[in-house]
Protein backbone atom coordinates (compact mmCIF):
# COMPACT_ATOMS: atom_id res chain seq x y z
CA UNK A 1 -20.46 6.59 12.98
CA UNK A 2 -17.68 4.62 11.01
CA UNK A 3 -16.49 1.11 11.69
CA UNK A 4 -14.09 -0.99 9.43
CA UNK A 5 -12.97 -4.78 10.27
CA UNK A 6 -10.10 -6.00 8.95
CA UNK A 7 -11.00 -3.73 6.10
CA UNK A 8 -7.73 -5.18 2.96
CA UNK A 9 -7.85 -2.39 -0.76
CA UNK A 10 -5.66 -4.87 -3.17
CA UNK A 11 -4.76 -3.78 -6.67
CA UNK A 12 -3.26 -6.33 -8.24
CA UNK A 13 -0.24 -7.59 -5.91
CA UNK A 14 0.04 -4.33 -4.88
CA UNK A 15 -1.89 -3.96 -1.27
CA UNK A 16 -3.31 -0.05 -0.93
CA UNK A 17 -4.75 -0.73 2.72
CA UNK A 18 -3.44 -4.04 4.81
CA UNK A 19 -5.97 -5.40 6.94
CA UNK A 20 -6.94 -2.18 9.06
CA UNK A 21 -9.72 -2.01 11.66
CA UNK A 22 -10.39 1.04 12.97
CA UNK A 23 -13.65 2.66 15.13
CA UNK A 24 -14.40 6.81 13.86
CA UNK A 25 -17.35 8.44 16.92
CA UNK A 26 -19.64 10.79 16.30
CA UNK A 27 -18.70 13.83 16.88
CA UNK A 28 -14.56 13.33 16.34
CA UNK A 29 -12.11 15.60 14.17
CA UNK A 30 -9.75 12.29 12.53
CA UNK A 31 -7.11 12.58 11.47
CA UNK A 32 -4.50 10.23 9.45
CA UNK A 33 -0.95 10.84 8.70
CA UNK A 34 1.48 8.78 7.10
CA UNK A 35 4.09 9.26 4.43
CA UNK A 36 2.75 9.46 0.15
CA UNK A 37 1.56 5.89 -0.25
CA UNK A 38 0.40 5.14 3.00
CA UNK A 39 -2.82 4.11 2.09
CA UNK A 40 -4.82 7.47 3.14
CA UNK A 41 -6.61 8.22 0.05
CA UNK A 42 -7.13 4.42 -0.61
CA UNK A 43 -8.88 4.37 3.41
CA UNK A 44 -10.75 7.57 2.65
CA UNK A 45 -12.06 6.49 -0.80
CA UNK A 46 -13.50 3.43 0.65
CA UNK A 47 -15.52 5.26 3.28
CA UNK A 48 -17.08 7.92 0.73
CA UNK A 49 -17.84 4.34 -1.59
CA UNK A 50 -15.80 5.57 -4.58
CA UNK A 51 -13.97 2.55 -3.97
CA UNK A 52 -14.96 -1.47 -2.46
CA UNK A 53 -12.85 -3.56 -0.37
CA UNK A 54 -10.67 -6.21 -1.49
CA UNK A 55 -11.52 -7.75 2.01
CA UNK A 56 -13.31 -6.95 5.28
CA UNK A 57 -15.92 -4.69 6.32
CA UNK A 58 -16.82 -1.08 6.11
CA UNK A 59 -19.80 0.29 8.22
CA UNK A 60 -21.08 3.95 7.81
CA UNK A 61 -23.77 5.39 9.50
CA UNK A 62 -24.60 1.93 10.02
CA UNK A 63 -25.05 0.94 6.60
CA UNK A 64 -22.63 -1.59 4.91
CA UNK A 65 -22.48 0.27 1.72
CA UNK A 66 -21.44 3.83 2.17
CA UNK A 67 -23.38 4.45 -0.95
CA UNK A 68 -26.39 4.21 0.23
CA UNK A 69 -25.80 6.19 2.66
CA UNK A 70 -23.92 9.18 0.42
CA UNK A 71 -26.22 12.39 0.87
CA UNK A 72 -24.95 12.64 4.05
CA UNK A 73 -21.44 12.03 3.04
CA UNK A 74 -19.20 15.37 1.93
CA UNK A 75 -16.13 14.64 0.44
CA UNK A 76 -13.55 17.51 -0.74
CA UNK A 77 -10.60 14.78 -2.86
CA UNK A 78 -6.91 15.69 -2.69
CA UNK A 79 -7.00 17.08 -6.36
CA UNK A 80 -9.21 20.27 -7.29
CA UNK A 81 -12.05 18.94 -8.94
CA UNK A 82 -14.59 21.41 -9.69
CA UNK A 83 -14.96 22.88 -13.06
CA UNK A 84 -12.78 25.95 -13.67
CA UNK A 85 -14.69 27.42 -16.71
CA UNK A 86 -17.36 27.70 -14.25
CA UNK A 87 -18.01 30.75 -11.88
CA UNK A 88 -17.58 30.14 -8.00
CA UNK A 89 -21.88 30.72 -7.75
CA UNK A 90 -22.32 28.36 -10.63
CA UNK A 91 -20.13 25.51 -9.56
CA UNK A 92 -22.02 25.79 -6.18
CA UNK A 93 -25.59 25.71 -7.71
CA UNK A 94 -24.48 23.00 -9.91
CA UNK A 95 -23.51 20.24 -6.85
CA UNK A 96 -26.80 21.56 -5.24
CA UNK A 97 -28.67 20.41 -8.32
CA UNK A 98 -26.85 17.24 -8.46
CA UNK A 99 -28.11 16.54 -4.84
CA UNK A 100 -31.66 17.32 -5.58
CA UNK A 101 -32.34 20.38 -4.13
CA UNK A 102 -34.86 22.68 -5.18
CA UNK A 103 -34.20 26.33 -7.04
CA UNK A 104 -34.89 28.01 -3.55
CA UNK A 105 -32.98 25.73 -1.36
CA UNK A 106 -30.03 26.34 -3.79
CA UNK A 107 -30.04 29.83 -3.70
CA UNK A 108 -30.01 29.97 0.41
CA UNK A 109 -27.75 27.35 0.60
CA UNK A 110 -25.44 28.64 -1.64
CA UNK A 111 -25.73 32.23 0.21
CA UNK A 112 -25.07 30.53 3.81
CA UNK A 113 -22.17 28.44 2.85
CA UNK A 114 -20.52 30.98 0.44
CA UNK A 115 -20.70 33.52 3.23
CA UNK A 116 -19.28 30.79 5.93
CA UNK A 117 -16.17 29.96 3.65
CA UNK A 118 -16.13 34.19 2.84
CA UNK A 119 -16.63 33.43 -1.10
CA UNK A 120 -19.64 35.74 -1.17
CA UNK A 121 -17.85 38.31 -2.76
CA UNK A 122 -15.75 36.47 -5.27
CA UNK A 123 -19.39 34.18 -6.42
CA UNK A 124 -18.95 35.65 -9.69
CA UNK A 125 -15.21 35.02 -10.55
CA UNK A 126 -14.19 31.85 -12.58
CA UNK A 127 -13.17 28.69 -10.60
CA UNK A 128 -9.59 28.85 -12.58
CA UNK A 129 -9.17 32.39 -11.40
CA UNK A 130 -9.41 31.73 -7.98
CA UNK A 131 -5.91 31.24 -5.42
CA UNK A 132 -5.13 28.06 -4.01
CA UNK A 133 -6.35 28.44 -0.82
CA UNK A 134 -9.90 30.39 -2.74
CA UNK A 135 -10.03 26.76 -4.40
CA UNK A 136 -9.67 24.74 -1.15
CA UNK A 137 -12.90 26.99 0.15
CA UNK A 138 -14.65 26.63 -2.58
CA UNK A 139 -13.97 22.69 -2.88
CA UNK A 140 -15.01 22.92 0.96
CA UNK A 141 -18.54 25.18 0.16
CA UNK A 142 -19.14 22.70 -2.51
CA UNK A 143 -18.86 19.31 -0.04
CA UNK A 144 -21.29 21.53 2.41
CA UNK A 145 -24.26 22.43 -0.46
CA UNK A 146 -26.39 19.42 1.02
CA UNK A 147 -25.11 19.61 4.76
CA UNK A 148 -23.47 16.31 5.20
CA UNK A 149 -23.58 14.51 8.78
CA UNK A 150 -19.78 12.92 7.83
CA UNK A 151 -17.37 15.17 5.83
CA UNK A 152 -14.16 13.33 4.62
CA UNK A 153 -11.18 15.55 3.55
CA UNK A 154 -7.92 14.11 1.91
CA UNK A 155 -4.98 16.56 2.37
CA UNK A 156 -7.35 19.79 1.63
CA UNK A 157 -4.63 22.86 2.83
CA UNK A 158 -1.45 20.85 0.52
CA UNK A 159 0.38 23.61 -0.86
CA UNK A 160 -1.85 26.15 0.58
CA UNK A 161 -0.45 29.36 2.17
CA UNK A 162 0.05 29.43 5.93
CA UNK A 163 -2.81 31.77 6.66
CA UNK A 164 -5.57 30.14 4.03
CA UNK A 165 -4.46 27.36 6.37
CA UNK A 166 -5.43 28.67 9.35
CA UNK A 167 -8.87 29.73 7.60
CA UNK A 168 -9.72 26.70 6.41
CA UNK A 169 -8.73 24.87 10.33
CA UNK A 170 -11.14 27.76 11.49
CA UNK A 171 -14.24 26.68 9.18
CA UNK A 172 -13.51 23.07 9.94
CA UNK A 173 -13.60 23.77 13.56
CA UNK A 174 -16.87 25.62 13.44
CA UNK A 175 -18.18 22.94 11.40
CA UNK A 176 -17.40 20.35 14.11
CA UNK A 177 -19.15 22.75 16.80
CA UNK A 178 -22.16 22.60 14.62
CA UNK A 179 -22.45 18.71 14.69
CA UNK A 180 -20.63 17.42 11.59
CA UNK A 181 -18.13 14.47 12.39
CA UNK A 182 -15.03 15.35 10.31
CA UNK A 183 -12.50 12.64 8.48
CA UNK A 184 -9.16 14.45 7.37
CA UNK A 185 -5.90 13.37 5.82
CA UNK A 186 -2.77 16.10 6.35
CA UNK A 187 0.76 15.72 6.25
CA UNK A 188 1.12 18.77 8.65
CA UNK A 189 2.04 17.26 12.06
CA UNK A 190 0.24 21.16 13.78
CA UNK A 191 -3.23 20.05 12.23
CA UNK A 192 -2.52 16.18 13.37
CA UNK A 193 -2.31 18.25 16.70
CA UNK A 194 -5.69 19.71 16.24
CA UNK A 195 -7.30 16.28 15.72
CA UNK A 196 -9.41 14.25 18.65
CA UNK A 197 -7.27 11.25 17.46
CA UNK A 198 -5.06 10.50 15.26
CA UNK A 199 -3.83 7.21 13.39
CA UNK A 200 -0.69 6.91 11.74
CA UNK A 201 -0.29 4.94 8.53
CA UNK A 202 2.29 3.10 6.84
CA UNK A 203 2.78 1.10 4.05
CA UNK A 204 -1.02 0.67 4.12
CA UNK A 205 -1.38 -0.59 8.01
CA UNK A 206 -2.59 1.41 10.73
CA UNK A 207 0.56 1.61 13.18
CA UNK A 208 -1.02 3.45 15.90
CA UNK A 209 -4.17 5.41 16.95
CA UNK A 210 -4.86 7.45 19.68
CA UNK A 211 -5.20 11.10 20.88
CA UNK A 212 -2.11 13.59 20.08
CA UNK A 213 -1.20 13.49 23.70
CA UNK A 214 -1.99 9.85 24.21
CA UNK A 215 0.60 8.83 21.15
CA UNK A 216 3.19 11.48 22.71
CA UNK A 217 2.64 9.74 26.15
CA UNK A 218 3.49 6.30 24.18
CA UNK A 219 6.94 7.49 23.11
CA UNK A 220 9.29 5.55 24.86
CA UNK A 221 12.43 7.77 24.13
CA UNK A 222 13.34 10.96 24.96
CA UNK A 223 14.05 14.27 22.88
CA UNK A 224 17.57 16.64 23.64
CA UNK A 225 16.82 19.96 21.27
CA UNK A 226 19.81 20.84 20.34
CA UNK A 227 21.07 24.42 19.01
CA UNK A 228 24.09 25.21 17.05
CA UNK A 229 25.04 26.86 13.99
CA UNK A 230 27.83 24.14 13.17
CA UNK A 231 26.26 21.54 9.87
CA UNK A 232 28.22 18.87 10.82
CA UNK A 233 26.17 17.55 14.09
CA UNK A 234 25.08 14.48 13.03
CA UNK A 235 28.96 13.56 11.45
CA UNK A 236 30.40 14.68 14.90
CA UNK A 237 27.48 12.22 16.85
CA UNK A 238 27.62 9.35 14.72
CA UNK A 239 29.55 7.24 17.22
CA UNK A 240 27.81 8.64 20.65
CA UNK A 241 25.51 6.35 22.20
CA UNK A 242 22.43 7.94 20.74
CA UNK A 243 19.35 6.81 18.81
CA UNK A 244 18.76 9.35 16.12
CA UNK A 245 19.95 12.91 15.08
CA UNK A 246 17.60 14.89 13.13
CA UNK A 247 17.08 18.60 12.33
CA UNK A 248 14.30 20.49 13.10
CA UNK A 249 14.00 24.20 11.67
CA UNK A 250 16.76 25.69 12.97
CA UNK A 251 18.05 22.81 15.85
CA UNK A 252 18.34 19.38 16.27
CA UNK A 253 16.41 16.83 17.89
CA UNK A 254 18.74 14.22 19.68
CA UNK A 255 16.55 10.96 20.41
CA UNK A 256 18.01 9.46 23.42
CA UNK A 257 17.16 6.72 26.15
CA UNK A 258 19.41 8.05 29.58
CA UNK A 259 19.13 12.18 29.47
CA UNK A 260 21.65 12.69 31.80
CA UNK A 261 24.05 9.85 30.18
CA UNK A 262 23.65 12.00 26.86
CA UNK A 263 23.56 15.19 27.49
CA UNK A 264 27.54 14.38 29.02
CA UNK A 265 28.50 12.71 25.59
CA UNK A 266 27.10 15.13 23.68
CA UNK A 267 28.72 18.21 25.37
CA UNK A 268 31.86 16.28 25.32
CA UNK A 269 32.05 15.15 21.80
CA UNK A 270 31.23 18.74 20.12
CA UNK A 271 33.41 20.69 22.73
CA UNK A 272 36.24 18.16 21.60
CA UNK A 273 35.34 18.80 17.73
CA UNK A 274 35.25 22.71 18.61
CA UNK A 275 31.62 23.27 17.99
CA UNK A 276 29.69 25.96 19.77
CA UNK A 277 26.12 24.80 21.27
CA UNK A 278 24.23 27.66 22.05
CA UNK A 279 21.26 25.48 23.62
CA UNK A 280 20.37 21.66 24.70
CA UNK A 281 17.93 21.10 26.68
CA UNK A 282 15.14 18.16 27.26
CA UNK A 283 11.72 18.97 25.33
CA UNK A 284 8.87 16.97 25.16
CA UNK A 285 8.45 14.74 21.70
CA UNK A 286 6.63 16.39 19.10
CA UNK A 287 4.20 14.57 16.87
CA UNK A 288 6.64 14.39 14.65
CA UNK A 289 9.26 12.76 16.97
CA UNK A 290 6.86 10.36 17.33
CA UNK A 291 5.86 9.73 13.73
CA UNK A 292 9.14 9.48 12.97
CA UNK A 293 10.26 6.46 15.32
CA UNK A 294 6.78 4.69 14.19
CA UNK A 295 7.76 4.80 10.80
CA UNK A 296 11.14 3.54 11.33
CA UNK A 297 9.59 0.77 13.43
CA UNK A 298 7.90 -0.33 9.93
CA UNK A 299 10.33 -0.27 7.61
């Protein structure tokens, strides 16, 4: 469905995408993570044909030029967009005119996709009235009006409520059942988890691509959690033999090479400083674990 070779975004001296070649299959939920100026919306931009490369080659749906090929590209951008003076119904019918389609083919359209994304009842209310998450649906209805076979999503649930969240995961899932091949930037590591792959950016390079249990698989360390109600962990481990300290909700993650080297130190050194664990245990790396080493392997 989507190929790019060696695919460079300069602007200026400043490089938004290094160099990144990358294969997306028909079919696939994609994901990319990365930190705020990885290059995701620069990669995602190029694909939809807002924006050309610098260098390299971009290939969607087989054409060379994405826009020719842009009726059956959706694309839902990181930043609202739609018009907020506008009723939910009337920003809907507008994109469907844009696209061509007929009075009729508007009107059911708009019906089936409002009453996927559950807007039916709010078609009436005023874009700028709507919630966040009520925007992020209607952004998403607005992307579906002319039934895209590619639909390209950059951060689309960012500072959206946990349960709109959920939702909008839901829609994009039944989407995917229904054929549509699905591009989508997040900087939650539990949707990275609900991707087929996943490639982690950085700096504007592609570090690493493969499934969410294929990159956890790659991790060459392993992960103590460690529970405790004491602040100063990392202060009290700074001179154990240990990779990396960081806190996770309530516990720690201890990044370690030997478990059963570590696990001695680490009981040692707080029972000696007077701290209380109430857990450690080895876990299996989380996405972000892994993330987290990658981009330190950058820097």
């Amino acid at each position: 469905m989507i190929k790019l070779d060696n695919v460079s975004k300069q602007y200026g001296k400043i490089s938004g995408v290094n160099e990144v070649s990358l294969e997306i299959h028909e079919g696939e939920i994609f994901g990319l993570v990365g930190p705020d100026g990885a290059g995701k919306t620069t990669l995602i931009r190029m694909l939809t044909g807002i924006l050309s490369p610098t260098s390299g080659k971009v290939s969607v749906l087989g054409a060379p030029n994405p826009e020719t090929v842009k009726k059956h590209l959706g694309y839902v951008p990181q930043k609202f967009s739609l018009y907020g003076e506008l009723t939910v119904q009337e920003n809907i019918v507008l994109l469907g005119s844009l696209y061509g389609q007929n009075k009729e083919e508007i009107e059911e359209r708009a019906n089936q996709i409002l009453n996927f994304t559950k807007l039916l009842p709010f078609k009436e209310r005023l874009a700028d009235n709507l919630s966040g998450g009520m925007k992020q649906k209607l952004a998403l209805a607005a992307g579906l009006m002319h039934k895209p076979k590619v639909f390209l999503l950059d951060e689309p649930t960012t500072g959206v409520d946990p349960v709109s969240r959920r939702e909008f995961w839901q829609m994009l899932f039944r989407l995917n059942k229904e054929g549509t091949t699905i591009i989508v930037s997040t900087p939650y590591m539990d949707e990275a988890e609900l991707c087929t792959r996943v490639a982690f950016m950085h700096n504007g390079k592609m570090v690493s691509c493969n499934t969410p249990q294929g990159l956890r698989q790659e991790y060459p360390y392993k992960v103590l959690e460690l529970g405790t109600r004491d602040k100063n962990v990392k202060k009290h481990l700074k001179a154990a033999s240990i990779i990396e300290c960081n806190k996770f909700g309530d516990k720690y993650h201890v990044i370690v090479e030997d478990v059963t080297t570590a696990l001695l130190e680490i009981k040692f050194i707080l029972e000696d400083a007077g701290v209380v664990i109430t857990s450690l245990q080895e876990i299996y790396p989380t996405l972000e674990d892994v993330f987290v080493a990658l981009a330190s392997e950058v820097i």
